[in-house]
N, C-alpha and C. Protein backbone atom coordinates (compact mmCIF):
# COMPACT_ATOMS: atom_id res chain seq x y z
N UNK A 1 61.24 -48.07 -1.80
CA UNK A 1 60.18 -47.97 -2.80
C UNK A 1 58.80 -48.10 -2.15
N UNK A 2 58.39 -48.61 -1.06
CA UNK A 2 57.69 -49.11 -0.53
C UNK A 2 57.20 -47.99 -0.03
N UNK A 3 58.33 -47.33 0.85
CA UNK A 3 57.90 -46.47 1.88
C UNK A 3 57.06 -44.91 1.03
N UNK A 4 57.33 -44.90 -0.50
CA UNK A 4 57.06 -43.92 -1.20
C UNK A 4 55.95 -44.34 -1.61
N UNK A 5 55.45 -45.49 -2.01
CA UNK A 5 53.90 -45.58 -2.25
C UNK A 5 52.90 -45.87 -1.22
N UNK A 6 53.61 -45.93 0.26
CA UNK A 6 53.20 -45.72 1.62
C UNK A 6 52.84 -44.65 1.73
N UNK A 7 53.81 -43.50 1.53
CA UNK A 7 53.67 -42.02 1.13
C UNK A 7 52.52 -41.26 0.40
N UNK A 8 52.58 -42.08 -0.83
CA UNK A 8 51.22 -41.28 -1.84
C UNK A 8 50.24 -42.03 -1.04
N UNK A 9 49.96 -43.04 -0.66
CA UNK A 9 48.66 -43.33 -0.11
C UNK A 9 48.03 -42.97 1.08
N UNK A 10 49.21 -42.17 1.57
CA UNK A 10 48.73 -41.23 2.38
C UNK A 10 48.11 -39.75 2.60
N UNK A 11 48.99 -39.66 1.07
CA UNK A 11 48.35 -38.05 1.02
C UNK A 11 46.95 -38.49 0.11
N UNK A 12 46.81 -39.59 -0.76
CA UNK A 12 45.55 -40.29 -1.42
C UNK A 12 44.66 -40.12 -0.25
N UNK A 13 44.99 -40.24 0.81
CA UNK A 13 44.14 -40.47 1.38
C UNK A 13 43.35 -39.58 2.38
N UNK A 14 44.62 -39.06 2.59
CA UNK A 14 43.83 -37.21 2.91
C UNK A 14 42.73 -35.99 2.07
N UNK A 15 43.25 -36.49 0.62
CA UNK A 15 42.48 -35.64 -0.12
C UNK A 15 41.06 -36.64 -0.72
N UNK A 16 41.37 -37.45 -0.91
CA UNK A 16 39.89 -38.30 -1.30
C UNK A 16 39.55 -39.70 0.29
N UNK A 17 37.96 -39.23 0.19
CA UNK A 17 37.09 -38.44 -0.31
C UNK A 17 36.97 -36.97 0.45
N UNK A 18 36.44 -35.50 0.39
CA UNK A 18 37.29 -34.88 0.79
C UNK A 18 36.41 -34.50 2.14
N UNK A 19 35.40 -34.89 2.41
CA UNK A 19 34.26 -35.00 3.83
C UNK A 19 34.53 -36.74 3.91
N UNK A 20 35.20 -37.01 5.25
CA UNK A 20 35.31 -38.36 5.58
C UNK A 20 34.08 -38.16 7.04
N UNK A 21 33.70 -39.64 7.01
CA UNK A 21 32.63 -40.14 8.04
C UNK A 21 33.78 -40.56 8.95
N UNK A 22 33.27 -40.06 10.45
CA UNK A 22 34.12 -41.06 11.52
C UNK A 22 34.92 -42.98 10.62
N UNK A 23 33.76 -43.56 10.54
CA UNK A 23 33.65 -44.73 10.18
C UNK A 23 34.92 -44.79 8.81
N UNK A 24 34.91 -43.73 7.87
CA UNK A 24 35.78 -44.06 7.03
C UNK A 24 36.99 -43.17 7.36
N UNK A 25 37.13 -42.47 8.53
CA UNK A 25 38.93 -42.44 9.53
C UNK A 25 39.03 -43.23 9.50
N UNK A 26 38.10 -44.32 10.80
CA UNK A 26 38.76 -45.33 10.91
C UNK A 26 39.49 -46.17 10.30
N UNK A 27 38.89 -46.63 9.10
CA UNK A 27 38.88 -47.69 8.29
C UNK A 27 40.10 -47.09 7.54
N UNK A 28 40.83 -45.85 6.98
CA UNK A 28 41.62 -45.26 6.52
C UNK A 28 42.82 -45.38 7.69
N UNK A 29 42.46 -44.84 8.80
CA UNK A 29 43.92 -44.70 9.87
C UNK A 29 44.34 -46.00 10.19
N UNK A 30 43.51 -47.11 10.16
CA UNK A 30 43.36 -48.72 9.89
C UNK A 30 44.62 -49.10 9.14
N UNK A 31 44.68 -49.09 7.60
CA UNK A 31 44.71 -49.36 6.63
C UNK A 31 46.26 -48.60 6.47
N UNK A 32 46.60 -47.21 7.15
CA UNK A 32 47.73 -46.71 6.84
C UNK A 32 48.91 -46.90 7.61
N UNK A 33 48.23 -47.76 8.95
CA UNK A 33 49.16 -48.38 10.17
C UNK A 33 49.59 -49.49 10.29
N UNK A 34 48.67 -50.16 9.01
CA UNK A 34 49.06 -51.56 8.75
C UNK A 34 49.82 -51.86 8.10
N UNK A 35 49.86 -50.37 6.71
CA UNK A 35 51.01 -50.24 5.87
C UNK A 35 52.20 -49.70 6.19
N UNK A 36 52.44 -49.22 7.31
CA UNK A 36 53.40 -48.62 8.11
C UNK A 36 53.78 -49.67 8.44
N UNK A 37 53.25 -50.81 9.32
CA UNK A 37 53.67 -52.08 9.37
C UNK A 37 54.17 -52.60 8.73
N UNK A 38 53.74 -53.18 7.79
CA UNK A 38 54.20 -53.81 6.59
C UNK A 38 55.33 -53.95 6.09
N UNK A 39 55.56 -52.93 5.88
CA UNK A 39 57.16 -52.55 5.32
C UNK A 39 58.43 -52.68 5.88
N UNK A 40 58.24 -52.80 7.77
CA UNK A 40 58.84 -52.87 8.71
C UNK A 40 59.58 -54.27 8.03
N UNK A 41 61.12 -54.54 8.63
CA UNK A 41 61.58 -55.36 8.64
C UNK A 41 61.93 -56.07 10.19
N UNK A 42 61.42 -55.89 10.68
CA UNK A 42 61.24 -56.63 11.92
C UNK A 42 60.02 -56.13 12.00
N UNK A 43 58.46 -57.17 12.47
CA UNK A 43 57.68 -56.90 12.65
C UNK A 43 57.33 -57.61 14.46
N UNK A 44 56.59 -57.11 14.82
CA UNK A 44 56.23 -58.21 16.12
C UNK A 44 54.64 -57.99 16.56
N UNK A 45 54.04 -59.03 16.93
CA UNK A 45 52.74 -59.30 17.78
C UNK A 45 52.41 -57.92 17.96
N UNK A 46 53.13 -57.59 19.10
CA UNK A 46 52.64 -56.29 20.02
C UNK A 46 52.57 -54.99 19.21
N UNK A 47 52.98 -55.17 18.06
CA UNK A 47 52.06 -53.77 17.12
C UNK A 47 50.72 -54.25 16.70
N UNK A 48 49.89 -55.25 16.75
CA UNK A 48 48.52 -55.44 16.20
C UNK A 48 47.66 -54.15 17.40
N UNK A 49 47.96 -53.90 18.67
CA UNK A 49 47.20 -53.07 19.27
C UNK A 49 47.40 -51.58 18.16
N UNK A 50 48.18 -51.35 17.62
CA UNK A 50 48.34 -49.83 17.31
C UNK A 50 47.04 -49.74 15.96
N UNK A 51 47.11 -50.66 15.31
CA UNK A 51 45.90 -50.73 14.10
C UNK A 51 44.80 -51.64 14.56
N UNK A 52 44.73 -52.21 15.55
CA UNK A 52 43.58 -53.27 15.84
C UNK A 52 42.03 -51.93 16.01
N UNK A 53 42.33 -51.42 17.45
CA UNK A 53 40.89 -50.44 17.28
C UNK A 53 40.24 -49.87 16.07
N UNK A 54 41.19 -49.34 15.17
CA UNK A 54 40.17 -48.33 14.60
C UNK A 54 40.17 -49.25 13.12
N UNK A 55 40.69 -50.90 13.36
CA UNK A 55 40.07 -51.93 12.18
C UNK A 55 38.89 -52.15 12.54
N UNK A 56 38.67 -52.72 14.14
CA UNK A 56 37.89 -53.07 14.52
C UNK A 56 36.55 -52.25 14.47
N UNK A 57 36.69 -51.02 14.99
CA UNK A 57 35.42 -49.88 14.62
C UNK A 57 35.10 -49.95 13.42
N UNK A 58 36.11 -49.94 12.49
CA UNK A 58 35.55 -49.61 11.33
C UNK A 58 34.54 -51.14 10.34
N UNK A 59 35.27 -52.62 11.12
CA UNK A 59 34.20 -53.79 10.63
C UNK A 59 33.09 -53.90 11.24
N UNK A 60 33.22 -52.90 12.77
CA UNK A 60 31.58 -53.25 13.85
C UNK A 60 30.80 -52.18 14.15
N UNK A 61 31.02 -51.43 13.96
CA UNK A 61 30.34 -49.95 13.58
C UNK A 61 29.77 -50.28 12.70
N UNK A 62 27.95 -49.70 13.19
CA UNK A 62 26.84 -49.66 12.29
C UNK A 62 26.83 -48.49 11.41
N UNK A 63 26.87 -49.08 9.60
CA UNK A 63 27.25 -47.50 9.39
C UNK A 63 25.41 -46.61 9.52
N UNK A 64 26.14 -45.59 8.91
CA UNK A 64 25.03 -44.19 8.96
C UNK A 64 24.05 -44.37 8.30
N UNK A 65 22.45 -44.53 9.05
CA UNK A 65 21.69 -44.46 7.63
C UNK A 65 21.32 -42.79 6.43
N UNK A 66 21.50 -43.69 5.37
CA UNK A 66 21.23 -41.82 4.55
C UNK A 66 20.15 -40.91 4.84
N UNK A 67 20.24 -39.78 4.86
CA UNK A 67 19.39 -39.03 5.09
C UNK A 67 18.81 -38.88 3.64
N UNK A 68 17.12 -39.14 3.87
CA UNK A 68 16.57 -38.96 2.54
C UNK A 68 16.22 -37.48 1.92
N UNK A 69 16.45 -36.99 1.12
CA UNK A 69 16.67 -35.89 -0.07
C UNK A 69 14.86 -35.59 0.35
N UNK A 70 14.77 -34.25 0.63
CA UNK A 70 13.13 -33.60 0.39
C UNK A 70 12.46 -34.20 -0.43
N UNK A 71 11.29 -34.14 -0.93
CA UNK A 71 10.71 -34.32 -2.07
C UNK A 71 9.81 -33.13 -2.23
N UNK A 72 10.10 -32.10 -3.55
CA UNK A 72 9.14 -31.27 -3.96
C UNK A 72 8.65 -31.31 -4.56
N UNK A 73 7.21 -31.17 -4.34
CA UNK A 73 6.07 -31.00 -5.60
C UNK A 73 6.39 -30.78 -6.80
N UNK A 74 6.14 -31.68 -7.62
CA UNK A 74 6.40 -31.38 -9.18
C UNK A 74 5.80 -29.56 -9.46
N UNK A 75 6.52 -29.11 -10.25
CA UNK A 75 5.76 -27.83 -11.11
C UNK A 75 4.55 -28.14 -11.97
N UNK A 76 3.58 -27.63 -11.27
CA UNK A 76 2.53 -27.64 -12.35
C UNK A 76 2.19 -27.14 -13.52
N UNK A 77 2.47 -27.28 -14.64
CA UNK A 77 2.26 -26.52 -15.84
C UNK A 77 1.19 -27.00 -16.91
N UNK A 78 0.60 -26.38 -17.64
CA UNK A 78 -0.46 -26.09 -18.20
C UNK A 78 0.05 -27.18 -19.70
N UNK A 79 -1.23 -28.39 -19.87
CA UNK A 79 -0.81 -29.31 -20.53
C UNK A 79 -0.91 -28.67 -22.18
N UNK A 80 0.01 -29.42 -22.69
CA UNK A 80 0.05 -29.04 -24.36
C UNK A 80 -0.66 -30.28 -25.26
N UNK A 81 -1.25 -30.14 -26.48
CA UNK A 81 -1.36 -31.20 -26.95
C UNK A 81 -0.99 -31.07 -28.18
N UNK A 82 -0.49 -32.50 -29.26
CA UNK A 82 0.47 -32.40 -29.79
C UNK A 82 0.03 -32.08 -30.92
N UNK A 83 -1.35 -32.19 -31.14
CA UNK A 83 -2.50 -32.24 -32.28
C UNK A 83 -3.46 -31.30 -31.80
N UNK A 84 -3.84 -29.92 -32.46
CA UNK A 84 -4.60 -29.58 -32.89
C UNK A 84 -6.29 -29.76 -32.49
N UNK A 85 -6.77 -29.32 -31.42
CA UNK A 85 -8.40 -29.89 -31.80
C UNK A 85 -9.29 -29.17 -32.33
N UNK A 86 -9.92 -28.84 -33.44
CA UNK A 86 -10.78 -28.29 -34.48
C UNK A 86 -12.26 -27.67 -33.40
C-alpha cells in the first residue's frame, strides 16, 4: 500500500509544478528517496548518502531572487467628469 502512494507521489510530482527550479529537484528528488526509504524493511545508516545531497542543497541553497515584472506607463486618457459644468 505504501509502495502505491510512493507511486502517485511520484508521478505528483513530476507533473506539479510543471517548470521546477534546480532548488525545487532537489528538494523533490530529496523527499522521493527518503520515501523509497521508508518503506524499506530493513533500513541501514549507509543509505542517508543517497538522499543526504540534494536535502542538503535544497536547506542551503540561496533561493532565486524574483525577477521584477516591467512597469508600464499607465494609459493616458482624457478625464471625464461626473457632473456637468454649465
Amino acid at each position: 500500500m505504501l509502495e502505491v502512494a510512493l507511486l502517485v507521489g511520484a508521478a505528483a510530482a513530476y507533473f506539479v509544478p510543471r517548470r521546477k527550479s534546480p532548488l525545487q529537484l532537489a528538494a523533490l528528488t530529496a523527499a522521493l528517496l527518503l520515501g523509497c526509504q521508508l518503506v524499506l524493511t530493513h533500513w541501514f545508516y549507509l543509505y542517508l548518502p543517497w538522499f543526504f545531497p540534494f536535502a542538503a542543497f535544497a536547506v542551503l541553497a540561496p533561493a532565486a531572487e524574483p525577477q521584477p515584472a516591467p512597469v508600464r506607463a499607465p494609459l493616458e486618457r482624457p478625464r471625464q467628469e461626473l457632473v456637468g459644468v454649465d
